[in-house]
PDB file of N, CA and C in Angstrom:
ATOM      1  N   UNK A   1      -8.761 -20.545   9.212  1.00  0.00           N
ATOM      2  CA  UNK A   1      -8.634 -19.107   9.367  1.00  0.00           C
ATOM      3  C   UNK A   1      -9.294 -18.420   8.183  1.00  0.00           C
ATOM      4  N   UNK A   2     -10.172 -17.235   8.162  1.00  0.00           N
ATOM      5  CA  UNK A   2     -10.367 -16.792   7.527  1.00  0.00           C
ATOM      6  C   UNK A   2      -9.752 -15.564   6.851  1.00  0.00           C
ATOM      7  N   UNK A   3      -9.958 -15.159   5.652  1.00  0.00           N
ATOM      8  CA  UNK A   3      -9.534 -13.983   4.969  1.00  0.00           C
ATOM      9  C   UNK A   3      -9.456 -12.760   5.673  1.00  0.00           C
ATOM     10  N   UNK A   4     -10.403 -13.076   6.461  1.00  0.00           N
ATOM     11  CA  UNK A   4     -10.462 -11.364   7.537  1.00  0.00           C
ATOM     12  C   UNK A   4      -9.750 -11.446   9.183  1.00  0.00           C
ATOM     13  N   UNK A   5      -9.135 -12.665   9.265  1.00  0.00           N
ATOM     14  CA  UNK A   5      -8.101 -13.055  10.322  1.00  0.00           C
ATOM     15  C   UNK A   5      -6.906 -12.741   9.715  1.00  0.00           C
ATOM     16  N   UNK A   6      -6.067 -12.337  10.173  1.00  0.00           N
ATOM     17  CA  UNK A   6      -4.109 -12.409  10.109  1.00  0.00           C
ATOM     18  C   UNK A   6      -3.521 -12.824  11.519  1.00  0.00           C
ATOM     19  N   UNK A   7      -2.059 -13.503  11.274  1.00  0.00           N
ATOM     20  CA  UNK A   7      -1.682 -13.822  12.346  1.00  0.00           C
ATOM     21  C   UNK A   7      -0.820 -11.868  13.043  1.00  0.00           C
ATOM     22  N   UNK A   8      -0.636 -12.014  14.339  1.00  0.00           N
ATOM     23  CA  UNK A   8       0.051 -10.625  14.347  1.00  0.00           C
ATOM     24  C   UNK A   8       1.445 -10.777  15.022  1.00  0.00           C
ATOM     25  N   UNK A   9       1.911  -9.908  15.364  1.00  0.00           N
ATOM     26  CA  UNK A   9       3.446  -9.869  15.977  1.00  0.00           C
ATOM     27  C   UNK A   9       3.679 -10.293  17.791  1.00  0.00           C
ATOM     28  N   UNK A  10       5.081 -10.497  18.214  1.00  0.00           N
ATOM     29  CA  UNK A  10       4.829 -10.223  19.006  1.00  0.00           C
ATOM     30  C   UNK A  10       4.629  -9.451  20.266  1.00  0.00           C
ATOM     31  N   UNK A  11       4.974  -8.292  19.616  1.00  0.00           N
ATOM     32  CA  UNK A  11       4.820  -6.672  20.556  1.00  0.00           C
ATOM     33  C   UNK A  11       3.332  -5.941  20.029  1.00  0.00           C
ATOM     34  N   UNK A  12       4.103  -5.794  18.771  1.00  0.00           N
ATOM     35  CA  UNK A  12       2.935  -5.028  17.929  1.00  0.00           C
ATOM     36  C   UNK A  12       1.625  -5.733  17.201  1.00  0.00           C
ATOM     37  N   UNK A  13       0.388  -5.291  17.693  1.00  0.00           N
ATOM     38  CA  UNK A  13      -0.527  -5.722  16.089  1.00  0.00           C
ATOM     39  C   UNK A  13      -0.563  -5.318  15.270  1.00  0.00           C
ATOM     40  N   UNK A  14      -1.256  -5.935  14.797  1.00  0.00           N
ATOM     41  CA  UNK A  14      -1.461  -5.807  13.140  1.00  0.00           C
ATOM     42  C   UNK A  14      -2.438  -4.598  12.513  1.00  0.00           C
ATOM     43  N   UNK A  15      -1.654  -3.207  12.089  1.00  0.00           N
ATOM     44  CA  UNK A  15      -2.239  -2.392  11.774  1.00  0.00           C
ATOM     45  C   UNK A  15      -3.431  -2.759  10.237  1.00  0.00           C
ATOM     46  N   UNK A  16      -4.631  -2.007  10.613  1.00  0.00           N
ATOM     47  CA  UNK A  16      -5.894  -2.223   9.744  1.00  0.00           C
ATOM     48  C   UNK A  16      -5.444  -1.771   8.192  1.00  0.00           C
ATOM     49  N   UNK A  17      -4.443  -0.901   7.993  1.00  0.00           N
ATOM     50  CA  UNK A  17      -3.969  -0.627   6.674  1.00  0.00           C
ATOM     51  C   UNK A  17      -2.970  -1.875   6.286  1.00  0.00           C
ATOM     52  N   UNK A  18      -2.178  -2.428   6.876  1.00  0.00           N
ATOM     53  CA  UNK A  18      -1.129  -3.437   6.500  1.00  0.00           C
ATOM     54  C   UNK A  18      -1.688  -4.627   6.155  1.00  0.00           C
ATOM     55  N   UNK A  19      -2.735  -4.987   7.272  1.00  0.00           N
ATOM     56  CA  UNK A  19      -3.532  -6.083   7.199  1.00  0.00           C
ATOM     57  C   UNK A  19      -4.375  -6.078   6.150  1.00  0.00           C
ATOM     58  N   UNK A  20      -4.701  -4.601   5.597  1.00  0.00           N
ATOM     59  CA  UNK A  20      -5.551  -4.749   4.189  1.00  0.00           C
ATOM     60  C   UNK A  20      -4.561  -4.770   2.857  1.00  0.00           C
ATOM     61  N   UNK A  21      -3.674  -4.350   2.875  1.00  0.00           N
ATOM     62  CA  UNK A  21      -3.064  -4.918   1.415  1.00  0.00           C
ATOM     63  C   UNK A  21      -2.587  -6.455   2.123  1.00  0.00           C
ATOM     64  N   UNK A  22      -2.548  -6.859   3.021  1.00  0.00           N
ATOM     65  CA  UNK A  22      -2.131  -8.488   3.009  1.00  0.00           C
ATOM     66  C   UNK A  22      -3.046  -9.324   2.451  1.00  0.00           C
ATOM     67  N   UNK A  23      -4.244  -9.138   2.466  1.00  0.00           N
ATOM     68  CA  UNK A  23      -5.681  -9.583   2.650  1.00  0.00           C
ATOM     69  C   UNK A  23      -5.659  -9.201   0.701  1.00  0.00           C
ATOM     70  N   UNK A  24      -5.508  -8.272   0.084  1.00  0.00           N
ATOM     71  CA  UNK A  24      -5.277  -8.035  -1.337  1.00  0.00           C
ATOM     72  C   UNK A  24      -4.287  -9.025  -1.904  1.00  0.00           C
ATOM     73  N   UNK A  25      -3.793  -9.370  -1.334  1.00  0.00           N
ATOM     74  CA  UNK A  25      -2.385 -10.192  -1.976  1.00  0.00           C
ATOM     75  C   UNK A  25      -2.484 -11.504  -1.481  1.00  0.00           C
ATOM     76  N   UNK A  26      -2.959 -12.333  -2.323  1.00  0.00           N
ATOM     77  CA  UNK A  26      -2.762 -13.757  -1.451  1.00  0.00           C
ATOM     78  C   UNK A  26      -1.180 -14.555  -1.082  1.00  0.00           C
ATOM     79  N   UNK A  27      -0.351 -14.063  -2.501  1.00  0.00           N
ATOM     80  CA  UNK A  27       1.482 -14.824  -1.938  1.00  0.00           C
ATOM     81  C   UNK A  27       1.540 -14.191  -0.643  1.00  0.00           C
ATOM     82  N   UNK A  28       1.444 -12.804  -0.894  1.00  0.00           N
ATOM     83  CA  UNK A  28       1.999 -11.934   0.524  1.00  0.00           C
ATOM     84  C   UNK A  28       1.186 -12.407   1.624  1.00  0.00           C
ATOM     85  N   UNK A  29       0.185 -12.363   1.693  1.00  0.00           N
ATOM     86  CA  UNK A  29      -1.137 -12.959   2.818  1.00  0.00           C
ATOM     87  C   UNK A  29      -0.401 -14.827   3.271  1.00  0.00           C
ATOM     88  N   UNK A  30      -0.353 -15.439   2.405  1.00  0.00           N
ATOM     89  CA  UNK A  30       0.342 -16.979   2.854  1.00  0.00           C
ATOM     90  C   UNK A  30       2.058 -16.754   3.453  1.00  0.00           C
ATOM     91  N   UNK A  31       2.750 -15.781   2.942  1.00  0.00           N
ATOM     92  CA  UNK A  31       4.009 -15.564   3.324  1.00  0.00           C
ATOM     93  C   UNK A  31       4.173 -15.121   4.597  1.00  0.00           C
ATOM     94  N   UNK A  32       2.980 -14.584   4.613  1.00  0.00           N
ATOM     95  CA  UNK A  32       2.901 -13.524   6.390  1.00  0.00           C
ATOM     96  C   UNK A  32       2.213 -14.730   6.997  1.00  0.00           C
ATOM     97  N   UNK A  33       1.536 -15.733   6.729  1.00  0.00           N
ATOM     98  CA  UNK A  33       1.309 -16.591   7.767  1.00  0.00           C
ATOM     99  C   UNK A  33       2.807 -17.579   8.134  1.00  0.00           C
ATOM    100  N   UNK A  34       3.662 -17.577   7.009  1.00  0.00           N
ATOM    101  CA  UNK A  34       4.558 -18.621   7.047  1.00  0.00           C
ATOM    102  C   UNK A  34       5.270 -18.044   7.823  1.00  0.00           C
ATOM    103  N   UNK A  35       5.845 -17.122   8.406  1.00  0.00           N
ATOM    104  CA  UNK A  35       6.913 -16.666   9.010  1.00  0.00           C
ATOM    105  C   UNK A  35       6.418 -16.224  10.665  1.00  0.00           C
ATOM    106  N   UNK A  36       7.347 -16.746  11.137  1.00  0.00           N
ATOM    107  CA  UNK A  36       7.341 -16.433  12.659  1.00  0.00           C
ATOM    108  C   UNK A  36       6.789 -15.078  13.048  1.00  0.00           C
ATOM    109  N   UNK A  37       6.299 -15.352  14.274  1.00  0.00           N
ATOM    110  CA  UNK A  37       5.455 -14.192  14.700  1.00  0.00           C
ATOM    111  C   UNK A  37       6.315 -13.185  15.161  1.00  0.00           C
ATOM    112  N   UNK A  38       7.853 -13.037  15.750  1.00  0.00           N
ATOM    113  CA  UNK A  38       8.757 -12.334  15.318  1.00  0.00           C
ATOM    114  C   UNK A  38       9.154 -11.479  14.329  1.00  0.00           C
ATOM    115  N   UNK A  39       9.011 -12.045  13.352  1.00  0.00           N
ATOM    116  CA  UNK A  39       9.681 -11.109  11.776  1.00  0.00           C
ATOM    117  C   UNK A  39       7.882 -10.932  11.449  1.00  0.00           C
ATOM    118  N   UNK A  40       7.212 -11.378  11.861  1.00  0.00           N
ATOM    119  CA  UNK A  40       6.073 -10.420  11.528  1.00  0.00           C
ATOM    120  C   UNK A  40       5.525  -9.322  12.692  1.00  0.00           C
ATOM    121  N   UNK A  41       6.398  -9.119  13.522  1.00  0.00           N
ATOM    122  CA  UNK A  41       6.343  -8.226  14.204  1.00  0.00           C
ATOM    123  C   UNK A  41       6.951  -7.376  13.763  1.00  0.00           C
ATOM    124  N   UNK A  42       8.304  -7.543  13.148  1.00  0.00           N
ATOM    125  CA  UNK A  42       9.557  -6.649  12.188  1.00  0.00           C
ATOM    126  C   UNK A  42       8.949  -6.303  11.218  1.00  0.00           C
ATOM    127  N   UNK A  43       8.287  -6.489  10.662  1.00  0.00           N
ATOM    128  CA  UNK A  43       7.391  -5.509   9.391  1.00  0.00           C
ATOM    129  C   UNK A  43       6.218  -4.750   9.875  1.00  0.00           C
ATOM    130  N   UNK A  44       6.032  -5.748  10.786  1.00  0.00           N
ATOM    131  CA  UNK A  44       4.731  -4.410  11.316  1.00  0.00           C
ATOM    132  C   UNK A  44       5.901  -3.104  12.332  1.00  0.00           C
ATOM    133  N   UNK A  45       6.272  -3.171  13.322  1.00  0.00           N
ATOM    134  CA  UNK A  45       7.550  -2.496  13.318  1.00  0.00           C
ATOM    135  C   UNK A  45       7.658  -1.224  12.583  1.00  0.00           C
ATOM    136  N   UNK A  46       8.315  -1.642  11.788  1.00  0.00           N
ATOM    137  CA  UNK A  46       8.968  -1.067  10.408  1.00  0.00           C
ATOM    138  C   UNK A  46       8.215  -0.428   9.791  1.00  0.00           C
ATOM    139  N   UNK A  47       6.562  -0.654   9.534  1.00  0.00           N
ATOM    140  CA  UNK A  47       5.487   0.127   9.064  1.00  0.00           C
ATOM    141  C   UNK A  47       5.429   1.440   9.948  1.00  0.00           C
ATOM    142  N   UNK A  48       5.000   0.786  10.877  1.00  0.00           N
ATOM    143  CA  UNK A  48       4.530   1.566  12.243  1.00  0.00           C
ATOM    144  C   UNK A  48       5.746   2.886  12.565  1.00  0.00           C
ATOM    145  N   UNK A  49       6.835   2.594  12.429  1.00  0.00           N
ATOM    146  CA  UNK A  49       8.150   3.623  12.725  1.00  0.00           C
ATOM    147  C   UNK A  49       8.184   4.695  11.569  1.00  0.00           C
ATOM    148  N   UNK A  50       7.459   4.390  10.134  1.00  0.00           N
ATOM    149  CA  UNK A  50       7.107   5.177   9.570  1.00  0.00           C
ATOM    150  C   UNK A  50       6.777   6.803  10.185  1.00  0.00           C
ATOM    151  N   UNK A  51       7.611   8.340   9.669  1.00  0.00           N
ATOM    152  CA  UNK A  51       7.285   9.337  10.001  1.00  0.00           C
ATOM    153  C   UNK A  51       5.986  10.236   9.286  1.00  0.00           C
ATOM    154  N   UNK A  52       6.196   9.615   8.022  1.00  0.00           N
ATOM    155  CA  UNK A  52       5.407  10.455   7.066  1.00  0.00           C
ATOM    156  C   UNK A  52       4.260   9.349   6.726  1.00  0.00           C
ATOM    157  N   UNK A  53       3.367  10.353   6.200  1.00  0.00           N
ATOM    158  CA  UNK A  53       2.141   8.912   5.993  1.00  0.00           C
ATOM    159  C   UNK A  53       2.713   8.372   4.555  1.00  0.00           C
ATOM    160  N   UNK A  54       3.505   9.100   3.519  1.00  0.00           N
ATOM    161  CA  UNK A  54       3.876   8.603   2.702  1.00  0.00           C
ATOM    162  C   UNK A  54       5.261   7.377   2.310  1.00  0.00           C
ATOM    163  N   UNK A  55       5.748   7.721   3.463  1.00  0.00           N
ATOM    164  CA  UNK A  55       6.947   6.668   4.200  1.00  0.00           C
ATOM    165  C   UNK A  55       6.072   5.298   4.650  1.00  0.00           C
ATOM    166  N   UNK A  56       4.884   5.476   5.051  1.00  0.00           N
ATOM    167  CA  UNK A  56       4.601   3.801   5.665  1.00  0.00           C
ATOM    168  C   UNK A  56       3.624   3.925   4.733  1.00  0.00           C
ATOM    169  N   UNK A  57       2.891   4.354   3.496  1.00  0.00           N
ATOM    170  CA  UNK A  57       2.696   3.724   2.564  1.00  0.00           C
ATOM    171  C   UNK A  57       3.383   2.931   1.573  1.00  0.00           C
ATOM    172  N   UNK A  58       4.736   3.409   1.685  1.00  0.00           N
ATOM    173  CA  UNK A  58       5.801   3.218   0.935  1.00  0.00           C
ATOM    174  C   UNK A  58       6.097   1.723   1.930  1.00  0.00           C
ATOM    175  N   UNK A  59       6.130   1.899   2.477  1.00  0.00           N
ATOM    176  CA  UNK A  59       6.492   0.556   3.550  1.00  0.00           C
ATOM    177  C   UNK A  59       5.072  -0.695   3.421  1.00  0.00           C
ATOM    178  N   UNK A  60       4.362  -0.562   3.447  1.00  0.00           N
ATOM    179  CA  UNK A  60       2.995  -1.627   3.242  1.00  0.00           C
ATOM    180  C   UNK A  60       3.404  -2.250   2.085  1.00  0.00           C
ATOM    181  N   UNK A  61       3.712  -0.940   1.093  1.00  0.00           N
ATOM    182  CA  UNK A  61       3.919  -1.704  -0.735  1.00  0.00           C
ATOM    183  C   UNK A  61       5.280  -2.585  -0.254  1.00  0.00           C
ATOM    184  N   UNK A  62       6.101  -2.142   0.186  1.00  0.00           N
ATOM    185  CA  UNK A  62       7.378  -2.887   0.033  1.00  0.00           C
ATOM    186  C   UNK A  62       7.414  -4.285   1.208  1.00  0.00           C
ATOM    187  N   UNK A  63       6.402  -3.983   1.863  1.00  0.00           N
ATOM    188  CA  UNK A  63       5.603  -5.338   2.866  1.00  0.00           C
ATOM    189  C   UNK A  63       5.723  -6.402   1.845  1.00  0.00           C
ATOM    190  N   UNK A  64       4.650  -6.151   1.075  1.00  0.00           N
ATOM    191  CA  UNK A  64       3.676  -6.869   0.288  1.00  0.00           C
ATOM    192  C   UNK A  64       4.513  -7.290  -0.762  1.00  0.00           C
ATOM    193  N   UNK A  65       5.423  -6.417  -1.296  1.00  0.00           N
ATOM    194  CA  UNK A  65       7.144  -7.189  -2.215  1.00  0.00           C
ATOM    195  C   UNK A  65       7.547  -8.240  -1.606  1.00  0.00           C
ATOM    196  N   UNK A  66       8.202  -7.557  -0.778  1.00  0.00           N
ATOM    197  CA  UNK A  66       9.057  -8.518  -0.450  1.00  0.00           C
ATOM    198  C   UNK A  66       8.599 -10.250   0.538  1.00  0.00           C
ATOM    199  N   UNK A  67       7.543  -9.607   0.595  1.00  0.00           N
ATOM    200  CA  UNK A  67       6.608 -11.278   1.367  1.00  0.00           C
ATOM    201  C   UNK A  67       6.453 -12.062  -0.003  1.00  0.00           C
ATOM    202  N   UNK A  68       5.506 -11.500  -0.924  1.00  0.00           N
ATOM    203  CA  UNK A  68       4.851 -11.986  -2.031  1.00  0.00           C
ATOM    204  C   UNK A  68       5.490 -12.147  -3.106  1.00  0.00           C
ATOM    205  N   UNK A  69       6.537 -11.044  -3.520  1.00  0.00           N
ATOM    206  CA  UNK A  69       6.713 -11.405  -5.126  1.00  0.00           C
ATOM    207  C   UNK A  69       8.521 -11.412  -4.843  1.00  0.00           C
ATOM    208  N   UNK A  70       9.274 -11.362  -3.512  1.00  0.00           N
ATOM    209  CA  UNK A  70      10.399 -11.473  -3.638  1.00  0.00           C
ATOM    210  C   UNK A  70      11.565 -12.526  -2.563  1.00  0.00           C
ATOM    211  N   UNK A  71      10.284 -12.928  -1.612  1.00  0.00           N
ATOM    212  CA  UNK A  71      10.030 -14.520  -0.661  1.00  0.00           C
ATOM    213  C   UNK A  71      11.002 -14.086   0.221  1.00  0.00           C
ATOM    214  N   UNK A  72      11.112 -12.576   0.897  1.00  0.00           N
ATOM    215  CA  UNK A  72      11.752 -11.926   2.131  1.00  0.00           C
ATOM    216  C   UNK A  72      11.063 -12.692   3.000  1.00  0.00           C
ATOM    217  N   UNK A  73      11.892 -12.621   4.008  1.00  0.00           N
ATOM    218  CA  UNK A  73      11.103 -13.007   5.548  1.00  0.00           C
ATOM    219  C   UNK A  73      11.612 -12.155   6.344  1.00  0.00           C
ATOM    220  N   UNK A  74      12.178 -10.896   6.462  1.00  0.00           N
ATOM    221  CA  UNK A  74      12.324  -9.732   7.193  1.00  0.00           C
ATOM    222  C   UNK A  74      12.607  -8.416   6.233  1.00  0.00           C
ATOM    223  N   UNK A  75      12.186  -7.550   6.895  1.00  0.00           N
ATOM    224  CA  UNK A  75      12.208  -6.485   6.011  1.00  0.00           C
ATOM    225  C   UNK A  75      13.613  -5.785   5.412  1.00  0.00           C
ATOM    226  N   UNK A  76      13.862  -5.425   4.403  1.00  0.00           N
ATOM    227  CA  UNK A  76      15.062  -5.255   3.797  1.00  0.00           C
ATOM    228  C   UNK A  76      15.503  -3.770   4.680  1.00  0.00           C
ATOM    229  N   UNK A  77      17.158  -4.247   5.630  1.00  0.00           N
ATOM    230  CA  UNK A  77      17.927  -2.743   5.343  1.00  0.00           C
ATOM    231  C   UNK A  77      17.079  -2.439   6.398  1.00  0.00           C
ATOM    232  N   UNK A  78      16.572  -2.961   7.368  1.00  0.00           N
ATOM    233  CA  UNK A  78      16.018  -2.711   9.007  1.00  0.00           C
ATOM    234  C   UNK A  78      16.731  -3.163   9.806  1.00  0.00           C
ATOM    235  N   UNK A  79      17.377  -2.628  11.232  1.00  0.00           N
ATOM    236  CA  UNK A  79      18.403  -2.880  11.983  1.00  0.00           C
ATOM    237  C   UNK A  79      17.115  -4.604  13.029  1.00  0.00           C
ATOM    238  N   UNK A  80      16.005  -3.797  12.945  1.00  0.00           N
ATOM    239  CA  UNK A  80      14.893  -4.758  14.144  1.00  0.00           C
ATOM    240  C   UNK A  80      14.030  -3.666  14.761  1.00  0.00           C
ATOM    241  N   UNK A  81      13.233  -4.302  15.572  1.00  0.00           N
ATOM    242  CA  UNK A  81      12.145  -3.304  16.414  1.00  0.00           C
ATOM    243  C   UNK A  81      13.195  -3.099  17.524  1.00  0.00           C
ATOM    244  N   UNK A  82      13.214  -1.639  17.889  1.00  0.00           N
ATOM    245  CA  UNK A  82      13.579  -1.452  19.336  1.00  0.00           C
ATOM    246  C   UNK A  82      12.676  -1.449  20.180  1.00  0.00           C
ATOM    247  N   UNK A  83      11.549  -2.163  20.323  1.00  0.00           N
ATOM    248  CA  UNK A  83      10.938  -2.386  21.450  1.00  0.00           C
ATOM    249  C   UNK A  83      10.806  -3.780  22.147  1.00  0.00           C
ATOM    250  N   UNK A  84      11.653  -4.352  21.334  1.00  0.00           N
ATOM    251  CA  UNK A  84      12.131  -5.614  22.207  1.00  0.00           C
ATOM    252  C   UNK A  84      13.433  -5.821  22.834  1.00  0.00           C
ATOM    253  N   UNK A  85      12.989  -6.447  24.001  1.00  0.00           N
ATOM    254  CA  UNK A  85      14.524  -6.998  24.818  1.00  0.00           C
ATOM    255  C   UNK A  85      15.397  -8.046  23.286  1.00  0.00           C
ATOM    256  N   UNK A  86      16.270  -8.094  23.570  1.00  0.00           N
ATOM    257  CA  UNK A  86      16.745  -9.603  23.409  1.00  0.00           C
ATOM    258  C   UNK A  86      16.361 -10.615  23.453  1.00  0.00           C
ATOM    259  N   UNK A  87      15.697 -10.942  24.182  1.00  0.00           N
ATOM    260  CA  UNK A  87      14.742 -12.393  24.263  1.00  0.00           C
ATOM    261  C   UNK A  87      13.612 -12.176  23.758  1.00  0.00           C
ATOM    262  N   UNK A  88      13.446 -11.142  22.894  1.00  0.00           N
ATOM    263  CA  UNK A  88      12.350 -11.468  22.177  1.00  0.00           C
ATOM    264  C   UNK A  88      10.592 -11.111  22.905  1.00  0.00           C
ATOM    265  N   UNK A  89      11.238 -10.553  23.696  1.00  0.00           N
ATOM    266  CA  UNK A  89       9.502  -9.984  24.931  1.00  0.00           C
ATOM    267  C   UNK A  89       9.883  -8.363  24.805  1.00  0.00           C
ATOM    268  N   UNK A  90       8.330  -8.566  25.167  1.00  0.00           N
ATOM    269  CA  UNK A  90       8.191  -6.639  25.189  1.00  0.00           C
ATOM    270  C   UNK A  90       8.909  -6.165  26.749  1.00  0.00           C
TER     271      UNK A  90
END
């Protein structure tokens, strides 16, 4: 895989701003490959539900924490995406 590939979620893709600080960060970039395509749907999610553009900037940085420098595998103090059933399908 290359640097300009990411894996993505499974509702949502992978927005071109999220995917570029992942791509800046190599822990965070290997952490987002390590984790199920689920909880990397939950951060993209969680970006994306952002209201303000300064709220899901605030959310990319705290992406890129908690993947890279604090070894989260879901985003802190998020209930989940409501656009999934229960089983995990759109």
């Amino acid at each position: 895989m290359s640097t300009a590939e990411l894996s993505t979620g499974v509702v949502h893709e992978l927005p071109d701003d999220l995917a570029t600080a992942l791509r800046d960060h190599d822990a965070a970039r290997a952490a987002w490959e390590d984790i199920t395509p689920l909880a990397r749907n939950e951060f993209i999610c969680w970006v994306e539900d952002a209201k303000q553009d300064q709220t899901r900037a605030r959310r990319i940085r705290r992406t890129v924490e908690e993947l890279g420098e604090e070894g989260k595998r879901r985003p802190c103090c998020w209930p989940g995406c409501s656009h999934r059933k229960r089983t995990g399908r759109a």
